[in-house]
PDB file of N, CA and C in Angstrom:
ATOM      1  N   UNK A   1    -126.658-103.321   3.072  1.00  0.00           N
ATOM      2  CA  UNK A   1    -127.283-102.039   3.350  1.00  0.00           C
ATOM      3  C   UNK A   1    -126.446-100.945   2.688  1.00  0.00           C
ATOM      4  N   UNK A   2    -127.094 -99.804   2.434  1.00  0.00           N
ATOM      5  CA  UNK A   2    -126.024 -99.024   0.983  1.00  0.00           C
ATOM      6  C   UNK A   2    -126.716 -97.660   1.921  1.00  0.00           C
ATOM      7  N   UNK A   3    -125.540 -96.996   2.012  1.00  0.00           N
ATOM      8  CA  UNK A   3    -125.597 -95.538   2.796  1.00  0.00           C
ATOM      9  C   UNK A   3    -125.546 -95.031   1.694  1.00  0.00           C
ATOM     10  N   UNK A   4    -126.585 -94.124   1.446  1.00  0.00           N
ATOM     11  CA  UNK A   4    -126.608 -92.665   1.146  1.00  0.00           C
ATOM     12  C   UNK A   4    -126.203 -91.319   1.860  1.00  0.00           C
ATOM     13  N   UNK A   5    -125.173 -90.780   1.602  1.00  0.00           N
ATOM     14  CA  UNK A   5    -124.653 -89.684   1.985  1.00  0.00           C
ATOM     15  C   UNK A   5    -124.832 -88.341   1.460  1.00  0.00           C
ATOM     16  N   UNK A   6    -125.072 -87.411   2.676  1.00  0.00           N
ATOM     17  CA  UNK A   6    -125.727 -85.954   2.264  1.00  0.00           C
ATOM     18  C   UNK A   6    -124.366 -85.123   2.967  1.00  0.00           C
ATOM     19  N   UNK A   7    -123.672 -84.657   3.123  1.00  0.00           N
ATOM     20  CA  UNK A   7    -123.400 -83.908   3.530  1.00  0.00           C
ATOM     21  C   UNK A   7    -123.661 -82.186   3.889  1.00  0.00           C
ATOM     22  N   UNK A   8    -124.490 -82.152   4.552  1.00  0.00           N
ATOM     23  CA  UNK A   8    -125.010 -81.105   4.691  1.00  0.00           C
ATOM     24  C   UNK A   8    -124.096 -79.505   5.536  1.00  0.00           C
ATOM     25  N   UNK A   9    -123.533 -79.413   6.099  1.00  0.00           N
ATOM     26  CA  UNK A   9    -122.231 -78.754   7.113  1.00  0.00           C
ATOM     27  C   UNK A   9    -122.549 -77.468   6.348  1.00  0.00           C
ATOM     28  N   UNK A  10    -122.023 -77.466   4.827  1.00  0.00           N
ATOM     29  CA  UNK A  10    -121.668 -75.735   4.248  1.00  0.00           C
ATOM     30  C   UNK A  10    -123.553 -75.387   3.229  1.00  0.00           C
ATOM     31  N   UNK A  11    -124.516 -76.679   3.462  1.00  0.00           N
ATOM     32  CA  UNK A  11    -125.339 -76.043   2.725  1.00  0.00           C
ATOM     33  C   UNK A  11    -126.366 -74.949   3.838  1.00  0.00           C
ATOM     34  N   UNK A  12    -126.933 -74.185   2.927  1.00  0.00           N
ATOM     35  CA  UNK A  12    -127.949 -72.486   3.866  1.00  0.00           C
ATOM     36  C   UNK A  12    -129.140 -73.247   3.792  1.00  0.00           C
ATOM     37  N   UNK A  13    -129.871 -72.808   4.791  1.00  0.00           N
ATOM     38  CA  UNK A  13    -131.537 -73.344   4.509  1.00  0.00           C
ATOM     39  C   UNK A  13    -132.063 -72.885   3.676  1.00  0.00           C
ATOM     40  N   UNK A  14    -133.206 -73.208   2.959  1.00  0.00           N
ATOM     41  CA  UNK A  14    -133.573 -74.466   3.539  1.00  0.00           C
ATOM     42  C   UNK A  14    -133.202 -76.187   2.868  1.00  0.00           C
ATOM     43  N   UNK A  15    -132.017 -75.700   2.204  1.00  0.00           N
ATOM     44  CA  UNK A  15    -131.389 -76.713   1.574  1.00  0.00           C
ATOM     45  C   UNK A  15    -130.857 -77.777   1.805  1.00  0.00           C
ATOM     46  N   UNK A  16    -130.596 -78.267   3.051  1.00  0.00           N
ATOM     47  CA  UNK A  16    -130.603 -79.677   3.914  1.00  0.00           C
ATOM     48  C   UNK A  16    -131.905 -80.116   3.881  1.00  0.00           C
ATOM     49  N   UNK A  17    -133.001 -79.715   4.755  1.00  0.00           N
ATOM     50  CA  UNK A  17    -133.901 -80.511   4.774  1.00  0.00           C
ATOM     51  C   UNK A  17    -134.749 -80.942   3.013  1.00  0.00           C
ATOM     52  N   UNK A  18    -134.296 -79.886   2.135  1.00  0.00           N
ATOM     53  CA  UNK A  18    -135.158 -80.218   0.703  1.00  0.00           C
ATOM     54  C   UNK A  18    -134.340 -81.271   0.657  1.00  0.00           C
ATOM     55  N   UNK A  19    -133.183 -81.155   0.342  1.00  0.00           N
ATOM     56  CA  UNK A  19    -132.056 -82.483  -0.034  1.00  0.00           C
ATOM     57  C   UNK A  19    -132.605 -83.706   0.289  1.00  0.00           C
ATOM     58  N   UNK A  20    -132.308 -83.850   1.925  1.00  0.00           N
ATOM     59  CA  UNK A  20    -132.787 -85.108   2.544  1.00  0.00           C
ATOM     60  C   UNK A  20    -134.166 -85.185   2.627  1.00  0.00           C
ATOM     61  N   UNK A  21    -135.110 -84.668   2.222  1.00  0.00           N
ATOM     62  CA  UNK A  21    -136.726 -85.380   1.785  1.00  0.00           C
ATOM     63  C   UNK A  21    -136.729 -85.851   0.193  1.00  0.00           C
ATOM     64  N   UNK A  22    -135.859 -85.237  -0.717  1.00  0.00           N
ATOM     65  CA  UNK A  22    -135.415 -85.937  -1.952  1.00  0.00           C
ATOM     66  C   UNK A  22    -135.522 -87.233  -1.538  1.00  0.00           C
ATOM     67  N   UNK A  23    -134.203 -87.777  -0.540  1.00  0.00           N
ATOM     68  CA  UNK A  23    -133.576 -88.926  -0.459  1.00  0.00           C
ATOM     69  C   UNK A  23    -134.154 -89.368   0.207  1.00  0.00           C
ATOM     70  N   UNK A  24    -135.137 -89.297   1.225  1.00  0.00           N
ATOM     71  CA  UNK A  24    -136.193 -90.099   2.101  1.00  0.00           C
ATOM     72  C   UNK A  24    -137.398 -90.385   0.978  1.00  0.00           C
ATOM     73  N   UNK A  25    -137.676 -89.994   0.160  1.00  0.00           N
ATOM     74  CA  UNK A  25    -138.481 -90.385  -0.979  1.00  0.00           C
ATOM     75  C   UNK A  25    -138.254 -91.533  -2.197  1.00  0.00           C
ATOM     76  N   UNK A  26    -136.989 -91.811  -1.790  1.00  0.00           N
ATOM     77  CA  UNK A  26    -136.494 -92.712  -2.206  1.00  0.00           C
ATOM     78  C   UNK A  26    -135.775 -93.742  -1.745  1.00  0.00           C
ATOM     79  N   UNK A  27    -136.422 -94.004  -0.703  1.00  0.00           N
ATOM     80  CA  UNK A  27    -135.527 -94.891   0.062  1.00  0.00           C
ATOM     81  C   UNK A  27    -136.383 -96.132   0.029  1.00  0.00           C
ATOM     82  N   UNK A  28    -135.486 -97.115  -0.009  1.00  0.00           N
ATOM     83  CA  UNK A  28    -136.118 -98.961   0.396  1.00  0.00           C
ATOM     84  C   UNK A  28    -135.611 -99.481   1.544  1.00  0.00           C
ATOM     85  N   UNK A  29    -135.943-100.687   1.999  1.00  0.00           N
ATOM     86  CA  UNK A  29    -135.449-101.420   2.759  1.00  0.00           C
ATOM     87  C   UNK A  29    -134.020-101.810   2.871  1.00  0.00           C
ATOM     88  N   UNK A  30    -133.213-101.165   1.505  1.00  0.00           N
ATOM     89  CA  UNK A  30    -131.880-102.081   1.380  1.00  0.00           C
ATOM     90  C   UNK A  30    -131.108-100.397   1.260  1.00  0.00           C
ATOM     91  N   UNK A  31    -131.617 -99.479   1.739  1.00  0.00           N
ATOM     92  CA  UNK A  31    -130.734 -97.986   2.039  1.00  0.00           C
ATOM     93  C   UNK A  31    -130.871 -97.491   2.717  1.00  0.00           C
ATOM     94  N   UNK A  32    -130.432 -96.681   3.476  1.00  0.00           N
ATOM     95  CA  UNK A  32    -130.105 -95.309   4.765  1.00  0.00           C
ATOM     96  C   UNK A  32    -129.663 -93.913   3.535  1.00  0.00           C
ATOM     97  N   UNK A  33    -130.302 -92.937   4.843  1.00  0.00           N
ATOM     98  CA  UNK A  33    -129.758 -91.551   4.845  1.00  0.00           C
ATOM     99  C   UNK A  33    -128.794 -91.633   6.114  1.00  0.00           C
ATOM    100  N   UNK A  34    -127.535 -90.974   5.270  1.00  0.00           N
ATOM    101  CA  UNK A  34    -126.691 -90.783   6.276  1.00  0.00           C
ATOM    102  C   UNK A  34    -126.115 -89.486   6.324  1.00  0.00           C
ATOM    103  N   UNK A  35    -126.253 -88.407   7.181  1.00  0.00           N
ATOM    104  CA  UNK A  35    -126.155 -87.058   6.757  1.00  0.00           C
ATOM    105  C   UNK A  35    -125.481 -86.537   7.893  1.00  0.00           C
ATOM    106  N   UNK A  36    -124.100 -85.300   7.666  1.00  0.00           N
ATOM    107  CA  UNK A  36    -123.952 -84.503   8.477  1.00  0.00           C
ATOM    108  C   UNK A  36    -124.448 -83.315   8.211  1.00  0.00           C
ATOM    109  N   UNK A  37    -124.532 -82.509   9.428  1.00  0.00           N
ATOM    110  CA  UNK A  37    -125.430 -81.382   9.554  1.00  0.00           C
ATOM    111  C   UNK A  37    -124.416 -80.627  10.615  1.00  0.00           C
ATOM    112  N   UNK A  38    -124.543 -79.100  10.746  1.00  0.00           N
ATOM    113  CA  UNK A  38    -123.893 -78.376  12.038  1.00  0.00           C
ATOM    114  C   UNK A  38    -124.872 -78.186  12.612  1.00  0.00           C
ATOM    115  N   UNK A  39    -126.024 -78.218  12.603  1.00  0.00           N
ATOM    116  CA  UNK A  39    -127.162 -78.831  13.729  1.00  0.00           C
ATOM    117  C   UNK A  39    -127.774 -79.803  13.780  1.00  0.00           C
ATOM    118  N   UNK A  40    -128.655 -79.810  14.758  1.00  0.00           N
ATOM    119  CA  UNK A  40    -129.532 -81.208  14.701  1.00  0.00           C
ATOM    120  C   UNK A  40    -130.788 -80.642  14.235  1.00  0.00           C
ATOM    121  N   UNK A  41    -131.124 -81.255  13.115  1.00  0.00           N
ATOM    122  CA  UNK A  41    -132.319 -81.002  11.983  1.00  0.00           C
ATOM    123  C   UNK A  41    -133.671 -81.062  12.430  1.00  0.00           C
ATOM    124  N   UNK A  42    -134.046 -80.722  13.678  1.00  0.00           N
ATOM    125  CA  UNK A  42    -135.247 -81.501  14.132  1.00  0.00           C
ATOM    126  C   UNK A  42    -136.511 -81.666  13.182  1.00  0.00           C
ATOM    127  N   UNK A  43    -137.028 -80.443  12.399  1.00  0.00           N
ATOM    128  CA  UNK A  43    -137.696 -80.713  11.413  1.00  0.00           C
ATOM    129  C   UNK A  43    -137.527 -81.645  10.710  1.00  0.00           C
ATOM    130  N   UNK A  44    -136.493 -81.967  10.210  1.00  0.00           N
ATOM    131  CA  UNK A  44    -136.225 -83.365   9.173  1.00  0.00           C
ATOM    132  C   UNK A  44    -136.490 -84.803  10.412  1.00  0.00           C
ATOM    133  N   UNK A  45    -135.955 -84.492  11.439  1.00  0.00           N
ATOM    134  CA  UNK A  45    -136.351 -85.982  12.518  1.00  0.00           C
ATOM    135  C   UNK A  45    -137.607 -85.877  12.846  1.00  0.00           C
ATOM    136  N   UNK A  46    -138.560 -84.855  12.812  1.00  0.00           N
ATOM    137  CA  UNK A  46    -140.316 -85.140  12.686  1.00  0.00           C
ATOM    138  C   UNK A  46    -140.297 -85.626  11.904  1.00  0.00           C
ATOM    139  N   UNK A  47    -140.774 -84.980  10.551  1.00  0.00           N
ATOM    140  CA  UNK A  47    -140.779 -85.588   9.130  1.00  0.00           C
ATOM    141  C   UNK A  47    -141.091 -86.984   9.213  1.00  0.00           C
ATOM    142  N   UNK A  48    -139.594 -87.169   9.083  1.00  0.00           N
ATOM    143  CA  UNK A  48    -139.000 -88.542   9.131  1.00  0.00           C
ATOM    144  C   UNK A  48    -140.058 -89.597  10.204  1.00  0.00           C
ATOM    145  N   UNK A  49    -139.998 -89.104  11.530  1.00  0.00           N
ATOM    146  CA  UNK A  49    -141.012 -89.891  12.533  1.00  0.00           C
ATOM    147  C   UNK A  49    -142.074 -90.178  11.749  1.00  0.00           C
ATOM    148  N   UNK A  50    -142.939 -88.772  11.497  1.00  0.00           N
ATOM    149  CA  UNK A  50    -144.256 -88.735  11.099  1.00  0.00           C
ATOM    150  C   UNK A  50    -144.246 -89.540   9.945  1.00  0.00           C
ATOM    151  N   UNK A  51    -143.369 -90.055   8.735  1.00  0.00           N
ATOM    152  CA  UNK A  51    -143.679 -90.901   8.006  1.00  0.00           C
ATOM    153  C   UNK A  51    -143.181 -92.346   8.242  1.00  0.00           C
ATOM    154  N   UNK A  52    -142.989 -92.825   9.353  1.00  0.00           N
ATOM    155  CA  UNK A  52    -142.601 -93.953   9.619  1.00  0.00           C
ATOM    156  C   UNK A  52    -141.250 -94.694   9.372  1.00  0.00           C
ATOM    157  N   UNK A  53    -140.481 -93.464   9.258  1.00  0.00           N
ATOM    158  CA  UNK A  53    -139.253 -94.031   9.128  1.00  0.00           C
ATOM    159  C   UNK A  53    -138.133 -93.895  10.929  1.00  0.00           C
ATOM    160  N   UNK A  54    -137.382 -94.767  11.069  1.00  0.00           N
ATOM    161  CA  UNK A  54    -136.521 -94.829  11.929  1.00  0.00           C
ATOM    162  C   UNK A  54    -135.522 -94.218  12.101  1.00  0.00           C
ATOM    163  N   UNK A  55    -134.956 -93.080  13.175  1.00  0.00           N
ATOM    164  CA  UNK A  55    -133.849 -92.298  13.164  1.00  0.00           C
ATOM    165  C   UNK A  55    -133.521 -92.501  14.369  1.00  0.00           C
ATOM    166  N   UNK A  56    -131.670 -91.844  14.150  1.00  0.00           N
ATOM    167  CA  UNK A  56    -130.710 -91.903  15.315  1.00  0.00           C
ATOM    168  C   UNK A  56    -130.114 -90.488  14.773  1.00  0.00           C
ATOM    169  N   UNK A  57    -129.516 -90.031  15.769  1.00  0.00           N
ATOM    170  CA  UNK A  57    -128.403 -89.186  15.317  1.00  0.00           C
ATOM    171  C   UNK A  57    -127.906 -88.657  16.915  1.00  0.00           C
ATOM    172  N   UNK A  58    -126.917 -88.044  16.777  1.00  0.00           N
ATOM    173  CA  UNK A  58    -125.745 -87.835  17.493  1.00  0.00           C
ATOM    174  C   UNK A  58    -124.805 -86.671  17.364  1.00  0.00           C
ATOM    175  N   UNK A  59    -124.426 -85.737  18.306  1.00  0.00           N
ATOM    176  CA  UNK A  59    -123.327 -84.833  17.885  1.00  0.00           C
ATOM    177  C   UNK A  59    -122.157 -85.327  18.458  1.00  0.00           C
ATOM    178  N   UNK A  60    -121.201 -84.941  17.644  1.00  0.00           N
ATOM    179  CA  UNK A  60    -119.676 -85.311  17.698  1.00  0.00           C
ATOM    180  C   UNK A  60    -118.828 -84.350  18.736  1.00  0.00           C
ATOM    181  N   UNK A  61    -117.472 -84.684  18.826  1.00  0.00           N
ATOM    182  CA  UNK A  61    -116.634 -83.871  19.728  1.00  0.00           C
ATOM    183  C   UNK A  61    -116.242 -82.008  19.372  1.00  0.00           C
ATOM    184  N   UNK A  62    -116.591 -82.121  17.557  1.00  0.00           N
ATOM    185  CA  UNK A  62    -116.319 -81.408  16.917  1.00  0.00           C
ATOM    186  C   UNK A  62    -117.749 -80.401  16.710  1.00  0.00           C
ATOM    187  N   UNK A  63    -118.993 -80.527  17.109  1.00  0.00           N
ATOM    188  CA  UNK A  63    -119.940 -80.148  17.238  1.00  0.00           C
ATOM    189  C   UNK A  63    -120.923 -80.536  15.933  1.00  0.00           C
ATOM    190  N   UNK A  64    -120.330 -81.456  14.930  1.00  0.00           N
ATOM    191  CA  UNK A  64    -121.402 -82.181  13.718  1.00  0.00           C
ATOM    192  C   UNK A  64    -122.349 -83.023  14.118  1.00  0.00           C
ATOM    193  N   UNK A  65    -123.388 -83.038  13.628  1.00  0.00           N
ATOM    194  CA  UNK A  65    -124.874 -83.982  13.904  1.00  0.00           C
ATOM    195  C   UNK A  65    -124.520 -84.718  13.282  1.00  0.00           C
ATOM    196  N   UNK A  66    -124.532 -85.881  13.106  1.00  0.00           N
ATOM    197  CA  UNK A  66    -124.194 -87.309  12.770  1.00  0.00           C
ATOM    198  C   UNK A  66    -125.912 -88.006  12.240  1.00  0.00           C
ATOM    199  N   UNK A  67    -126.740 -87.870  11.514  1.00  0.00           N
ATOM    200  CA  UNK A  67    -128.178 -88.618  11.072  1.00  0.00           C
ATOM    201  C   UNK A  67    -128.131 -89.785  10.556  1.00  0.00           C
ATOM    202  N   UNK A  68    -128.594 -90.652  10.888  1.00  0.00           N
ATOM    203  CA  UNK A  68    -129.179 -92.076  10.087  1.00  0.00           C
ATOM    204  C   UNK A  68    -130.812 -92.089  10.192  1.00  0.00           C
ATOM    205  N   UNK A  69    -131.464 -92.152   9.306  1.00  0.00           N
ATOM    206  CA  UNK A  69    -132.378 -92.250   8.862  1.00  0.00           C
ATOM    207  C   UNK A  69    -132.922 -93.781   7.902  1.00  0.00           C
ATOM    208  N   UNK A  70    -133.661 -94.635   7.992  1.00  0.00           N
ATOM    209  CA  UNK A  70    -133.998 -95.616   7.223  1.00  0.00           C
ATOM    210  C   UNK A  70    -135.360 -95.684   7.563  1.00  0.00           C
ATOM    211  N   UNK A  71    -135.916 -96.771   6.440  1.00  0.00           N
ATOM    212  CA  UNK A  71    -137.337 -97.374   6.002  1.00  0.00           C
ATOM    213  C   UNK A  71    -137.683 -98.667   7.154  1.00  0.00           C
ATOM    214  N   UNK A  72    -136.399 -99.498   7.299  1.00  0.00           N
ATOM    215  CA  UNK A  72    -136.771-101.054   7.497  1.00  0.00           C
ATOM    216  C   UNK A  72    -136.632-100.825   8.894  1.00  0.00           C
ATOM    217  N   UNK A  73    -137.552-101.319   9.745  1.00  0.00           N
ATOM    218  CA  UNK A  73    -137.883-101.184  11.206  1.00  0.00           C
ATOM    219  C   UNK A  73    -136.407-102.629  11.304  1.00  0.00           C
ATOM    220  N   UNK A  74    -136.038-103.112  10.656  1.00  0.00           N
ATOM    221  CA  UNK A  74    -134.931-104.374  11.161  1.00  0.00           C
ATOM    222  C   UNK A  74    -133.837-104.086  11.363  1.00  0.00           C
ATOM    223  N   UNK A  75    -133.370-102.512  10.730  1.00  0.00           N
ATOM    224  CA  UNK A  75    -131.979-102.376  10.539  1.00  0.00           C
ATOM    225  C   UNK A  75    -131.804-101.593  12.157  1.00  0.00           C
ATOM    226  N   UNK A  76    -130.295-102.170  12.757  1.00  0.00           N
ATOM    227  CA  UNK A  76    -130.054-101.046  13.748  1.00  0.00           C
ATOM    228  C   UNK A  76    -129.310 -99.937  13.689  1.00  0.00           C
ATOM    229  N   UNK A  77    -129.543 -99.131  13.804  1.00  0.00           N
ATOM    230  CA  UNK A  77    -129.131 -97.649  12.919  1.00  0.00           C
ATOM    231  C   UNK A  77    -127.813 -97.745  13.691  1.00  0.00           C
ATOM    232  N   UNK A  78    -128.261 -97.632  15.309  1.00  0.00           N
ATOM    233  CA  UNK A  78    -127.171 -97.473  16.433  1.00  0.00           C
ATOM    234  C   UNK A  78    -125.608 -98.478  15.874  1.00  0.00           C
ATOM    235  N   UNK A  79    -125.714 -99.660  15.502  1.00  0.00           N
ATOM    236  CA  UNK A  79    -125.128-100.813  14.509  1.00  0.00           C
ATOM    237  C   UNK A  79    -124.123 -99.816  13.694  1.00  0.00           C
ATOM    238  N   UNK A  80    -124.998 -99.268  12.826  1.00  0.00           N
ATOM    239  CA  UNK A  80    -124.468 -98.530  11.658  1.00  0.00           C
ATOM    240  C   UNK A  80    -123.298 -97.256  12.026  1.00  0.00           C
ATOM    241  N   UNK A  81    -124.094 -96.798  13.071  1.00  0.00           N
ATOM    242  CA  UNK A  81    -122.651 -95.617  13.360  1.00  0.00           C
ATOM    243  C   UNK A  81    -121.501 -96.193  13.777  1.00  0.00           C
ATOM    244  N   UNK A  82    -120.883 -97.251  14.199  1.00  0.00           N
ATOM    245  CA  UNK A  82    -119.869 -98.161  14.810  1.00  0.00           C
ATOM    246  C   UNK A  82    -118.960 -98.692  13.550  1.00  0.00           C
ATOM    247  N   UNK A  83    -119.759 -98.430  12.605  1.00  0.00           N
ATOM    248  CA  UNK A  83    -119.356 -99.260  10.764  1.00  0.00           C
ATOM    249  C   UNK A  83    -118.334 -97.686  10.788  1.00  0.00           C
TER     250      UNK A  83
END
């Protein structure tokens, strides 16, 4: 499985969510979006729902959103944050 990483933290809107629909447009079964954010993106976690892809995300101690995003209903995202 091959993470794609966005780091999103210092980008202005609406430049996270364009970014990560780039990279959700290109995603297969054998990649993730893996993105920090200083919020939680909810627009990008509709999106994402509404096209059938699978998400997790999480804020940290430090107040960063933590996103995994993938295609393959097999992968466990929850799995992936522990990597």
């Amino acid at each position: 499985m091959k993470k794609i990483a966005l780091d999103a933290r210092e980008l202005e809107h609406p430049e996270p969510l364009v970014q990560a629909t780039r990279i959700l447009q290109g995603l297969d079964d054998g990649n993730y979006l893996y993105m920090l954010h200083r919020k939680q993106p909810i627009p990008l976690l509709d999106l994402a729902s509404e096209q059938g892809f699978q998400t997790v995300s999480f804020q940290d101690h430090d107040n960063n959103w933590h996103i995994l995003i993938c295609r393959n209903p097999d992968i466990d995202l929850k799995e992936l944050l522990r990597v």
